[in-house]
Protein backbone atom coordinates (compact mmCIF):
# COMPACT_ATOMS: atom_id res chain seq x y z
CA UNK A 1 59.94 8.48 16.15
CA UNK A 2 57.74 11.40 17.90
CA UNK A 3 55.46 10.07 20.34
CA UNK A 4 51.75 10.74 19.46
CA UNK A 5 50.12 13.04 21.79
CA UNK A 6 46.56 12.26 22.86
CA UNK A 7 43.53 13.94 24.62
CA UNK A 8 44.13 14.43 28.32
CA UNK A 9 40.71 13.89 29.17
CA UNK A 10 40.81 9.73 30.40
CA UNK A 11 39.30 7.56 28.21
CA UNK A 12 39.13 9.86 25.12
CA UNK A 13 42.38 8.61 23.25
CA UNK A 14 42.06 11.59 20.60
CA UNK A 15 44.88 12.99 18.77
CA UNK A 16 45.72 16.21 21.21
CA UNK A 17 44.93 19.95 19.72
CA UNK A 18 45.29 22.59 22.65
CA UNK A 19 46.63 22.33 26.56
CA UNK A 20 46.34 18.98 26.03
CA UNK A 21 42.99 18.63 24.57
CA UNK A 22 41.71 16.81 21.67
CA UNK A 23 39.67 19.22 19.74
CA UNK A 24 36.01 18.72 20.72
CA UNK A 25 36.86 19.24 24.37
CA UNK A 26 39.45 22.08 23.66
CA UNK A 27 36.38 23.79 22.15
CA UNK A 28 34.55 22.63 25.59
CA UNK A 29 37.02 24.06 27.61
CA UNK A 30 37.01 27.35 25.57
CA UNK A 31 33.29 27.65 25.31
CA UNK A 32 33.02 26.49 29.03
CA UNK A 33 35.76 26.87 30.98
CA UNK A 34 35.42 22.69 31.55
CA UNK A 35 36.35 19.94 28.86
CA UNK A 36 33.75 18.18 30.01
CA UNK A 37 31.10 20.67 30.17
CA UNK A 38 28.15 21.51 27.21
CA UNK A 39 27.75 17.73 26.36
CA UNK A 40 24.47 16.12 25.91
CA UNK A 41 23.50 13.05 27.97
CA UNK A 42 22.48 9.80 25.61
CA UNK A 43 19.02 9.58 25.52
CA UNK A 44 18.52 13.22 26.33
CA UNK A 45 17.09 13.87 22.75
CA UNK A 46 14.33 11.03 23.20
CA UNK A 47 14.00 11.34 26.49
CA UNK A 48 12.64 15.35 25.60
CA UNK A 49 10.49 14.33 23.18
CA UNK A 50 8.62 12.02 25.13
CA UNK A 51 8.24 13.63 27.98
CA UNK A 52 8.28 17.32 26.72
CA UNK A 53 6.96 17.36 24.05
CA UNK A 54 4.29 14.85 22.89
CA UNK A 55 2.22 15.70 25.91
CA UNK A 56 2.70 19.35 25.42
CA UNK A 57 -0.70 20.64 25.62
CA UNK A 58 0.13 24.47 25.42
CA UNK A 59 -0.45 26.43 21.88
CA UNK A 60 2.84 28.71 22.29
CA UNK A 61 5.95 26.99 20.43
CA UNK A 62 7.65 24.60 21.55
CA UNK A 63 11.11 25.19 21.30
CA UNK A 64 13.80 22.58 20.47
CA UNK A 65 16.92 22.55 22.68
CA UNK A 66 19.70 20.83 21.47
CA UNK A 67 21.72 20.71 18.86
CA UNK A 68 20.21 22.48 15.10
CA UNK A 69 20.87 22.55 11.33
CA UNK A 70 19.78 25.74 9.65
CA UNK A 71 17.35 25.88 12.93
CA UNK A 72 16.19 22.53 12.32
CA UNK A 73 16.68 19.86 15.45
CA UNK A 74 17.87 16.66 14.66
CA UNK A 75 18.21 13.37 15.96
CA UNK A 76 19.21 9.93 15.70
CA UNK A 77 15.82 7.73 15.47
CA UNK A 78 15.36 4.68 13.75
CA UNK A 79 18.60 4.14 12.98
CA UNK A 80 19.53 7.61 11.14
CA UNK A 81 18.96 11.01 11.59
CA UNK A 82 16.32 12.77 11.28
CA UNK A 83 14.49 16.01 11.50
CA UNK A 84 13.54 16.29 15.59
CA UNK A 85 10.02 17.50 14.13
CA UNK A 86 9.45 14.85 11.71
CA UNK A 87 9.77 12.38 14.76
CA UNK A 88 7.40 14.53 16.87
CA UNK A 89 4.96 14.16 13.61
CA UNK A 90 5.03 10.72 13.03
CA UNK A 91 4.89 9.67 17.64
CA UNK A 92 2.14 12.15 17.54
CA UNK A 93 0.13 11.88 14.49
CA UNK A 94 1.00 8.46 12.83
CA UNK A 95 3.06 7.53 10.02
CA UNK A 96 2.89 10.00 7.08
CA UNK A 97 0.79 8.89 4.54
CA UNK A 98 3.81 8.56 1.72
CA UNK A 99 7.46 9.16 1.59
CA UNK A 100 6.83 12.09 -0.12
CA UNK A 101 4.88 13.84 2.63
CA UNK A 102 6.53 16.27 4.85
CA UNK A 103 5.82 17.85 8.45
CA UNK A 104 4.43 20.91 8.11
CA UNK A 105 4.46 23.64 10.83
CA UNK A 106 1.26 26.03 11.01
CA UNK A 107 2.71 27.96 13.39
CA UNK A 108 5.28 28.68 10.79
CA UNK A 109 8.52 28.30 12.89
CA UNK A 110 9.80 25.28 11.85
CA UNK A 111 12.67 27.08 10.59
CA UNK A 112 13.58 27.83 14.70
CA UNK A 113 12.97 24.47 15.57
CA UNK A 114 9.58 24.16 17.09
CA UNK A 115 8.28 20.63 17.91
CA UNK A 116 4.88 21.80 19.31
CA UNK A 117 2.77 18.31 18.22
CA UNK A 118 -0.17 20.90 17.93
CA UNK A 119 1.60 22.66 15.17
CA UNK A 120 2.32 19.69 13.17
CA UNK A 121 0.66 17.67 10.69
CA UNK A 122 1.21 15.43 7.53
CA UNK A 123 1.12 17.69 4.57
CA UNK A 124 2.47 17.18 0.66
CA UNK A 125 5.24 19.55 -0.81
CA UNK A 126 2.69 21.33 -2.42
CA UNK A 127 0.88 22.23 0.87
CA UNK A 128 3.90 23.11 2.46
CA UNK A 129 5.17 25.46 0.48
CA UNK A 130 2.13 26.73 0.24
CA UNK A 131 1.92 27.54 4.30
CA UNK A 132 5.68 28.79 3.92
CA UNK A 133 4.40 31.38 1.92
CA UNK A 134 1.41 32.30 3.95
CA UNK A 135 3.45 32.48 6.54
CA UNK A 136 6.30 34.32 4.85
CA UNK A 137 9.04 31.86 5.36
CA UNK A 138 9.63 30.34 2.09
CA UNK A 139 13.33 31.42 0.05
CA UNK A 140 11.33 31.18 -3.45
CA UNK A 141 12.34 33.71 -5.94
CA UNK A 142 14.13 37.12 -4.92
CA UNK A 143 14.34 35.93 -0.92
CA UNK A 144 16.25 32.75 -2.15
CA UNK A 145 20.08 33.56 -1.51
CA UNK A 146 21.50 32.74 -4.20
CA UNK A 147 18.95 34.63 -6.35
CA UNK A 148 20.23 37.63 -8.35
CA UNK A 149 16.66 38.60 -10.19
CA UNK A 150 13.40 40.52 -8.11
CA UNK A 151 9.98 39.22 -9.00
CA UNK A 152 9.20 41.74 -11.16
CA UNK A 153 12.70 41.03 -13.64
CA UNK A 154 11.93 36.65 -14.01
CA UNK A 155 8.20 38.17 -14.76
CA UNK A 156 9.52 40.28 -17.50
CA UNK A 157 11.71 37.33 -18.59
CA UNK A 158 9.18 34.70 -18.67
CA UNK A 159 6.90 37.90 -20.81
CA UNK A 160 9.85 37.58 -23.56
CA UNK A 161 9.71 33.67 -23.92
CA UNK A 162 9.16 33.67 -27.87
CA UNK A 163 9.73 36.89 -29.02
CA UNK A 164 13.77 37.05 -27.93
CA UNK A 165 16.49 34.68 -28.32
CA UNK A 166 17.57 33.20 -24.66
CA UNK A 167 21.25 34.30 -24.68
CA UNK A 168 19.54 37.75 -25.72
CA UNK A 169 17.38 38.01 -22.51
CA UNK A 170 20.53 36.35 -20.33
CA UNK A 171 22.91 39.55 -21.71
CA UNK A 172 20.06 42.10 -21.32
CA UNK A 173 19.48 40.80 -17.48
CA UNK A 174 22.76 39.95 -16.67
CA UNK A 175 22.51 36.53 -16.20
CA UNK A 176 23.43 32.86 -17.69
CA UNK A 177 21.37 31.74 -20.40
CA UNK A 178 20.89 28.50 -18.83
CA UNK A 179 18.89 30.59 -15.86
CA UNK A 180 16.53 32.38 -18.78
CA UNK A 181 15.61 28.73 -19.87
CA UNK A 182 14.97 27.44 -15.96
CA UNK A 183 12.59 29.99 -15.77
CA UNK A 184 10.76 29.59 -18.89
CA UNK A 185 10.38 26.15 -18.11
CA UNK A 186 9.58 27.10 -14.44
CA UNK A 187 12.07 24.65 -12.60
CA UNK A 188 12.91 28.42 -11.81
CA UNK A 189 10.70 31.11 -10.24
CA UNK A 190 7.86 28.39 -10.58
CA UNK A 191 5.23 29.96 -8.75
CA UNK A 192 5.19 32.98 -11.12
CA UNK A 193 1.87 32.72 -12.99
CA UNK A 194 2.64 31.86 -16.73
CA UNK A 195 2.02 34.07 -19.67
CA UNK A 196 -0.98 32.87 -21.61
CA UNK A 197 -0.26 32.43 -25.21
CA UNK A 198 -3.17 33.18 -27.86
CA UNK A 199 -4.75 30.45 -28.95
CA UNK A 200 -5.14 32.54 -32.37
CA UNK A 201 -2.04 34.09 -32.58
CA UNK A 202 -0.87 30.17 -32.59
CA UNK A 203 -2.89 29.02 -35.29
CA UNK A 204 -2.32 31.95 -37.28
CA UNK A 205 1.53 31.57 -37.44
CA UNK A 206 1.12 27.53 -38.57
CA UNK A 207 -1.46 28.63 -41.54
CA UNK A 208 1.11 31.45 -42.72
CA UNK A 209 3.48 28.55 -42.21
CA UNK A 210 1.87 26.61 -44.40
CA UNK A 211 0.64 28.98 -46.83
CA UNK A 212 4.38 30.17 -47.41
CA UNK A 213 5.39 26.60 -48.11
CA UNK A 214 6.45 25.64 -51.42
CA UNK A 215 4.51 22.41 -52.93
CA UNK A 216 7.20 19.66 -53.99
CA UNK A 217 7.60 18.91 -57.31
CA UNK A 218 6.61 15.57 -58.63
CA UNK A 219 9.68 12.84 -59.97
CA UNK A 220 9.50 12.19 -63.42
């Protein structure tokens, strides 16, 4: 039987990957030119927002330094992970109010990681999105990625709600008919205004409706 190679680093005991390296410090030793170079001391995380940045007192961001997701820093508090500004939040400026309530930058970097307690404050989704868009960082609509419509096409679609089949506004835009529905419902391209519907035009189709009706017959 082969013998297993591991990390050559002492005290790793990972299954080996390059010049003898397990793959987190073969990536180290690429990256650095040292296995044992780039890694973060325990305690770092905390130990930065204690002393760096909850008595920040400057109105510039404050930047976070270690390790991101999607420009986001996160760390291990309370027993899970969290958002690093979330933390910052909740040392700063209490516990949030609810579950649902979320951080909310008004500097309007959050999305590069600032932690600036000055920034921060308790706000509801709502709110947030709100500032997102003042601040032009939200992905709503035609800036979302995976979006194939501009603002002006889901307005024109949400315009036809009533007078065209859905699968008939899907083929004429190009897109699935379950997308058509989204945004007539407006779990899609919600925070288009909605097309007001007549209040006359209403009650003038139910008394043709009922006009048109044919009275029933009585049983013998």
């Amino acid at each position: 039987m082969a013998t297993r190679r591991i990390c050559s680093v002492e005290g790793c005991g990972k299954r080996h990957e390059g010049l003898g390296y397990c793959s987190a410090h073969w990536e180290r030793f690429k990256r650095y030119g040292d296995p044992l170079a780039g890694g973060v001391a325990p305690g770092s995380l905390m130990a930065f927002i204690v002393n760096e940045a909850l008595p920040c007192e400057s109105t510039e961001c404050l930047h976070w330094p270690f390790g991101k997701a999607h420009g986001r820093g996160r760390i291990k508090y309370a027993g899970r992970l969290c958002f690093a500004h979330r933390v910052v939040c909740e040392l700063a400026h209490g516990a949030a109010p609810s579950s649902r309530h979320e951080a909310a930058h008004s500097c309007g970097n959050g999305h590069v990681g600032c932690v600036n307690p000055r920034h921060l404050r308790w706000a509801t989704r709502q709110e947030n999105e709100h500032d997102k868009f003042m601040h032009g960082t939200h992905n709503k609509g035609a800036r979302h990625g995976c979006s194939k419509l501009t603002e002006a096409e889901a307005s024109e679609i949400l315009s036809l709600k009533g007078s065209f089949r859905q699968r008939e506004v899907a083929a004429r835009f190009g897109v699935h008919r379950s997308t058509v529905s989204l945004i007539h419902s407006g779990r899609l391209w919600g925070h288009l205004p909605r097309p007001q519907t007549s209040a006359g035009s209403s009650n003038s189709v139910s008394t043709a409706t009922s006009e048109t009706r044919t009275p029933r017959t009585p049983r013998s």
